[in-house]
C-alpha atoms as a PDB file:
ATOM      1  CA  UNK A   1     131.654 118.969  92.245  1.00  0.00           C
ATOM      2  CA  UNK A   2     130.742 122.333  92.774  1.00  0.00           C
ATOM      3  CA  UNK A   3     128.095 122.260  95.640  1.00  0.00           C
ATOM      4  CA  UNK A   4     127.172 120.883  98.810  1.00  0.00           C
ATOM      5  CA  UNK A   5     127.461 116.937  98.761  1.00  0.00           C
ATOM      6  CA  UNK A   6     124.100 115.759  99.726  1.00  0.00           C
ATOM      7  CA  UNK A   7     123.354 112.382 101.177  1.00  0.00           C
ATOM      8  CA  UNK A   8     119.631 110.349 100.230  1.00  0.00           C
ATOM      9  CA  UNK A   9     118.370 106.809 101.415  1.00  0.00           C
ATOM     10  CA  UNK A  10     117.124 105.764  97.912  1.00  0.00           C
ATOM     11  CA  UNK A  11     114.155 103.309  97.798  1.00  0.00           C
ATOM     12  CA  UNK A  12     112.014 101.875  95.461  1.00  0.00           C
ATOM     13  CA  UNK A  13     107.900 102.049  94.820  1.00  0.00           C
ATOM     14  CA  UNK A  14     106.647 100.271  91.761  1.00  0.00           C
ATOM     15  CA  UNK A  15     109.096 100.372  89.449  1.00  0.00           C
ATOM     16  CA  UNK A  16     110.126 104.158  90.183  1.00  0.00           C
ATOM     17  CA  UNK A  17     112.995 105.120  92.481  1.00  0.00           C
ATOM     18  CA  UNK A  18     112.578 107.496  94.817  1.00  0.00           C
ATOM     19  CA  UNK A  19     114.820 109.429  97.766  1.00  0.00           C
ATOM     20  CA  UNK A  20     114.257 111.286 101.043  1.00  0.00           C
ATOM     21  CA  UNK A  21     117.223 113.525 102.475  1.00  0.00           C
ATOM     22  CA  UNK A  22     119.180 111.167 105.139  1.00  0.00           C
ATOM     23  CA  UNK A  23     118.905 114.344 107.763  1.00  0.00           C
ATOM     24  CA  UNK A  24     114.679 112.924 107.688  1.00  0.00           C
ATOM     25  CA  UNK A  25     115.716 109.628 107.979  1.00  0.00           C
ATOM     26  CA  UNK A  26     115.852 107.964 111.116  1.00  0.00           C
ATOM     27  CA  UNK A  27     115.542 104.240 110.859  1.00  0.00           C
ATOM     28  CA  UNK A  28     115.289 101.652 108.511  1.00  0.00           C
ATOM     29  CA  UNK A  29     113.571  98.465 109.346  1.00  0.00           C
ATOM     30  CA  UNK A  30     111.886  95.057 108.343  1.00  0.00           C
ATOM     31  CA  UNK A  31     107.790  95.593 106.912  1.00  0.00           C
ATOM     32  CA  UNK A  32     105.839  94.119 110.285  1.00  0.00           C
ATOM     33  CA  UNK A  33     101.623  94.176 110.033  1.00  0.00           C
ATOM     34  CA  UNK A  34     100.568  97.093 112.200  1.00  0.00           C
ATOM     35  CA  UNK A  35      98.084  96.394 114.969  1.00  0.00           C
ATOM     36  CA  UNK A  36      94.703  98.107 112.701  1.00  0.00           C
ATOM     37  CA  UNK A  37      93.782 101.346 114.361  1.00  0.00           C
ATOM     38  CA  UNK A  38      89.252 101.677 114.304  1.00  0.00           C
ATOM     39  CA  UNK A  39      88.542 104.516 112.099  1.00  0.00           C
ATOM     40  CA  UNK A  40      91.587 105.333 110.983  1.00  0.00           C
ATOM     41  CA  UNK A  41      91.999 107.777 107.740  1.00  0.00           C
ATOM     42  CA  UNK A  42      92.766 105.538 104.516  1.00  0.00           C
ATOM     43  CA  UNK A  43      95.992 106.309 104.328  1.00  0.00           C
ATOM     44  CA  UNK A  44      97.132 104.575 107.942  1.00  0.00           C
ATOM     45  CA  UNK A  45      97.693 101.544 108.172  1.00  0.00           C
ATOM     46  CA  UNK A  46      97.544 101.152 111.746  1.00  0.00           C
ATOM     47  CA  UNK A  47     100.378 101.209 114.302  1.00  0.00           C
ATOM     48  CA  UNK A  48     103.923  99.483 114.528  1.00  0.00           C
ATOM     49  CA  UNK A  49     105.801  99.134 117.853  1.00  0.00           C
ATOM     50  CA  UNK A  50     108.798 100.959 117.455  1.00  0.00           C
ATOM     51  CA  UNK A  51     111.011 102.046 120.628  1.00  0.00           C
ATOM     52  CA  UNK A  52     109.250 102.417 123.726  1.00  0.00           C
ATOM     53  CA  UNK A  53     106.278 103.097 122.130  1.00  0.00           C
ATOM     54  CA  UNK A  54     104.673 102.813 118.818  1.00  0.00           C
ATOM     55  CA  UNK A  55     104.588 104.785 115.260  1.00  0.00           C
ATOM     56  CA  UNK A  56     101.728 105.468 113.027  1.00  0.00           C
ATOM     57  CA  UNK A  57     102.531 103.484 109.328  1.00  0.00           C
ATOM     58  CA  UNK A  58     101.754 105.117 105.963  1.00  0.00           C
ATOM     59  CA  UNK A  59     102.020 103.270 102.994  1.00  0.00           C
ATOM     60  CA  UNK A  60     104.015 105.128 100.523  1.00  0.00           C
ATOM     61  CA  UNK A  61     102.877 102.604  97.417  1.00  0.00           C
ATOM     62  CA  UNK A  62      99.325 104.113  98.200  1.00  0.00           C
ATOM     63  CA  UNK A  63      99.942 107.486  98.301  1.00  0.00           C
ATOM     64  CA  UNK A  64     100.900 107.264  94.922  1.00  0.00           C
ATOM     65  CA  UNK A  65      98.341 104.721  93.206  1.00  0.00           C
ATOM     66  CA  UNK A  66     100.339 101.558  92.967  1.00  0.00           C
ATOM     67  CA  UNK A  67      99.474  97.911  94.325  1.00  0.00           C
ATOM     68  CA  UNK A  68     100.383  97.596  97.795  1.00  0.00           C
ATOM     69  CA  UNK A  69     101.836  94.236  98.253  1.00  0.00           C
ATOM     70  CA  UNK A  70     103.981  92.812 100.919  1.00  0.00           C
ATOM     71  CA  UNK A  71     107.334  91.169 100.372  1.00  0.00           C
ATOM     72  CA  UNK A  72     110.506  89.872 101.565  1.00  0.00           C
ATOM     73  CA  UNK A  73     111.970  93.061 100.474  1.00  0.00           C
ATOM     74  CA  UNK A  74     109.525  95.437 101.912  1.00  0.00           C
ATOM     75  CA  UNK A  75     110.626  98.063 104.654  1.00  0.00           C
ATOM     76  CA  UNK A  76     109.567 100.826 106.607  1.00  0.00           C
ATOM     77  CA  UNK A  77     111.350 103.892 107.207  1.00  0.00           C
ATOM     78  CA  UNK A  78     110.928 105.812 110.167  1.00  0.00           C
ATOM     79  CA  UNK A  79     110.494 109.534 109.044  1.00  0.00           C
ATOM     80  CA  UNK A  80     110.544 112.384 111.596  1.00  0.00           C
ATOM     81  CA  UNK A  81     107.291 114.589 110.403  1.00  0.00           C
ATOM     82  CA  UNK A  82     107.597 118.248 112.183  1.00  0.00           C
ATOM     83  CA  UNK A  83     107.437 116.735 116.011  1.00  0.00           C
ATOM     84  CA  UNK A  84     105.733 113.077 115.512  1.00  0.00           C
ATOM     85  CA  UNK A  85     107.631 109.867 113.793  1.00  0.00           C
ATOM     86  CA  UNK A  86     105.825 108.148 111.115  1.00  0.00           C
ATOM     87  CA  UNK A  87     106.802 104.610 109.680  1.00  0.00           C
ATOM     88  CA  UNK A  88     106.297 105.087 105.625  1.00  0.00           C
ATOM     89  CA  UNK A  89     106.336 101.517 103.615  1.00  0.00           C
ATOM     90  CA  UNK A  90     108.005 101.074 100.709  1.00  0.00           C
ATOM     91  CA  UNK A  91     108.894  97.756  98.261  1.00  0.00           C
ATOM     92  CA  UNK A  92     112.491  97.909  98.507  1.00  0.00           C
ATOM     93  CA  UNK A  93     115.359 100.414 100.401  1.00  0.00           C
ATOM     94  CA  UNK A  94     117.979 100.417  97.520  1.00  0.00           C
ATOM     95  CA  UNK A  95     121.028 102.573  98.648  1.00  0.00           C
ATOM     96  CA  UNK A  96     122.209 105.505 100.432  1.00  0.00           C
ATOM     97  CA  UNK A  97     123.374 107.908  97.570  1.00  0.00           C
ATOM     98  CA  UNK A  98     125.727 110.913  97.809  1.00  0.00           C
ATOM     99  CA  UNK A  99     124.993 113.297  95.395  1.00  0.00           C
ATOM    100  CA  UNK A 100     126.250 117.035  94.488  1.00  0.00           C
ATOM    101  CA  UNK A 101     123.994 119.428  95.406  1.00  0.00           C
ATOM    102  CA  UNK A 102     124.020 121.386  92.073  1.00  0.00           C
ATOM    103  CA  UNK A 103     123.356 117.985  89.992  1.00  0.00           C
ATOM    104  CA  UNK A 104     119.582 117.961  91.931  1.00  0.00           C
ATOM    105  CA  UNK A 105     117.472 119.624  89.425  1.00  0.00           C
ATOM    106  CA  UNK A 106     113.724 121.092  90.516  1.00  0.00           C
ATOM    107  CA  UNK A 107     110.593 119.136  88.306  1.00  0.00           C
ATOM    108  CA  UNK A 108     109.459 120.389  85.026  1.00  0.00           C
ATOM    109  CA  UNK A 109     106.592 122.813  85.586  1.00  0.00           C
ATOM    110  CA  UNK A 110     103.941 120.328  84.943  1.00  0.00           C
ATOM    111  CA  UNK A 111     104.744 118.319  87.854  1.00  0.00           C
ATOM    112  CA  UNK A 112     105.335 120.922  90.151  1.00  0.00           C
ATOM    113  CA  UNK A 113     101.663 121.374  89.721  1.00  0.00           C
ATOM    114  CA  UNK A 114     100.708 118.444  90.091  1.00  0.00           C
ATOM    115  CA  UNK A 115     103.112 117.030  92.617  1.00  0.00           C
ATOM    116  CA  UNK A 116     104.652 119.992  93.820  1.00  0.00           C
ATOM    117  CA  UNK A 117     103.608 119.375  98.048  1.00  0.00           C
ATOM    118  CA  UNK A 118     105.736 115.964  97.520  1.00  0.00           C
ATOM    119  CA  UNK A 119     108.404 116.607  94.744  1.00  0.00           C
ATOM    120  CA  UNK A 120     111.152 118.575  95.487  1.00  0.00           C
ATOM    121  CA  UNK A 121     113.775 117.488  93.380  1.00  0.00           C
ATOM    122  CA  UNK A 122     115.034 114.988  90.611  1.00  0.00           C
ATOM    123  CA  UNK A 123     118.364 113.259  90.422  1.00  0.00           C
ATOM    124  CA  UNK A 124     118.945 111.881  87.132  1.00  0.00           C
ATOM    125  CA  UNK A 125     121.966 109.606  87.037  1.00  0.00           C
ATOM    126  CA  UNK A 126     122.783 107.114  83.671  1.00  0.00           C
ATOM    127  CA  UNK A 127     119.697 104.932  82.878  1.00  0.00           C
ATOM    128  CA  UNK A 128     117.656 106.229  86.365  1.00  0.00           C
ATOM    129  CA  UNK A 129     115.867 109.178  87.339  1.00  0.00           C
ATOM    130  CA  UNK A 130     115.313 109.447  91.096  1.00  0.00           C
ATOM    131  CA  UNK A 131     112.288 111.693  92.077  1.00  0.00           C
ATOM    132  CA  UNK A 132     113.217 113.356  95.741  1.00  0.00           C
ATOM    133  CA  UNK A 133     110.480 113.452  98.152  1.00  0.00           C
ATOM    134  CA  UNK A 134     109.777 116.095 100.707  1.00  0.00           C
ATOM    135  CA  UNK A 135     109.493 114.363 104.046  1.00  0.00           C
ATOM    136  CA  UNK A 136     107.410 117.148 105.525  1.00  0.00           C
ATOM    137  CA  UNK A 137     104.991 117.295 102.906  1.00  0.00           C
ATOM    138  CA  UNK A 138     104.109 113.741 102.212  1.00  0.00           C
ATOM    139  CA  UNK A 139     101.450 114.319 104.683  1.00  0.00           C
ATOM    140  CA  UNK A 140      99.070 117.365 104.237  1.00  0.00           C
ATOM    141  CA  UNK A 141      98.083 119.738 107.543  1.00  0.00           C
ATOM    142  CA  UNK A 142      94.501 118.150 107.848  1.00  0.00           C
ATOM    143  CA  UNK A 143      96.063 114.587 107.522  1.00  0.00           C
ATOM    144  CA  UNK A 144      98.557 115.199 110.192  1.00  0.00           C
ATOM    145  CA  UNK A 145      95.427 116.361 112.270  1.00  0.00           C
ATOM    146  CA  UNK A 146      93.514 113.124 111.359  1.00  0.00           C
ATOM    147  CA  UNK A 147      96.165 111.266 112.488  1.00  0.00           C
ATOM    148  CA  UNK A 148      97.161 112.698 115.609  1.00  0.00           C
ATOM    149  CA  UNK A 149      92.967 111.955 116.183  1.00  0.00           C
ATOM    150  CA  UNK A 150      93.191 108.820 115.041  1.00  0.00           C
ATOM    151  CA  UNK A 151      96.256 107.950 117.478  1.00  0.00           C
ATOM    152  CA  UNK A 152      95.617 106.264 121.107  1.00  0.00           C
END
């Protein structure tokens, strides 16, 4: 190890394995149906009680194209997005995973373009490649608007 040892929450969507950084992590917990917000952007589901109040949920599977079912397994993690919380599903929270910095490579050039506001790194360990996510990103500026609109 030569770098700065790095710690991810590593969950799964589809059959692809993904991360977020722990430091944008904040909780972890059981999939509950949100109350439905009325005109809410596609990508909210609605709104989960969480604290003393209540967090907007994103589902992750949608965001990138896969079947959103619910399932024994399924969580939510609580994300801290710039100054609001936001619950993100996901089919299964796998591990938390400590990692060298210098073993995170960035994505090819092909993804970057494509994927380059979620994407920023890949961990490839024997028989897995994890695909890091960029918390802050995984919403764009004009969703984040919609959402605060959307929000009681």
């Amino acid at each position: 190890m030569t770098g700065d040892e790095l710690q991810f929450v590593v969950f799964r969507l589809g059959g692809q394995e993904f991360a977020l950084g722990i430091a944008e992590v904040e909780r972890i917990l059981r999939y509950e149906a949100p109350a439905p917000l009325p005109n809410a952007p596609d990508f909210l589901e609605g709104m989960m009680p969480y604290g003393t109040g209540a967090v907007p949920l994103v589902d992750l599977r949608k965001r990138v194209s896969l079947e959103a079912t619910h399932r024994e397994e399924t969580r939510v993690i609580i994300v801290r997005l710039a100054d609001q919380q936001v619950g993100v599903v996901v089919d299964q929270v796998r591990e938390v995973l400590r990692v060298d910095s210098t073993t995170i490579t960035l994505p090819p050039p092909i993804v970057r373009g494509l994927a380059a506001q979620y994407v920023s790194g890949i961990i490839t360990r024997p028989g897995r490649t994890i695909v890091v996510l960029n918390a802050a990103r995984l919403l764009s500026s004009s969703e984040r608007l919609a959402l605060e609109e959307a929000l009681p």
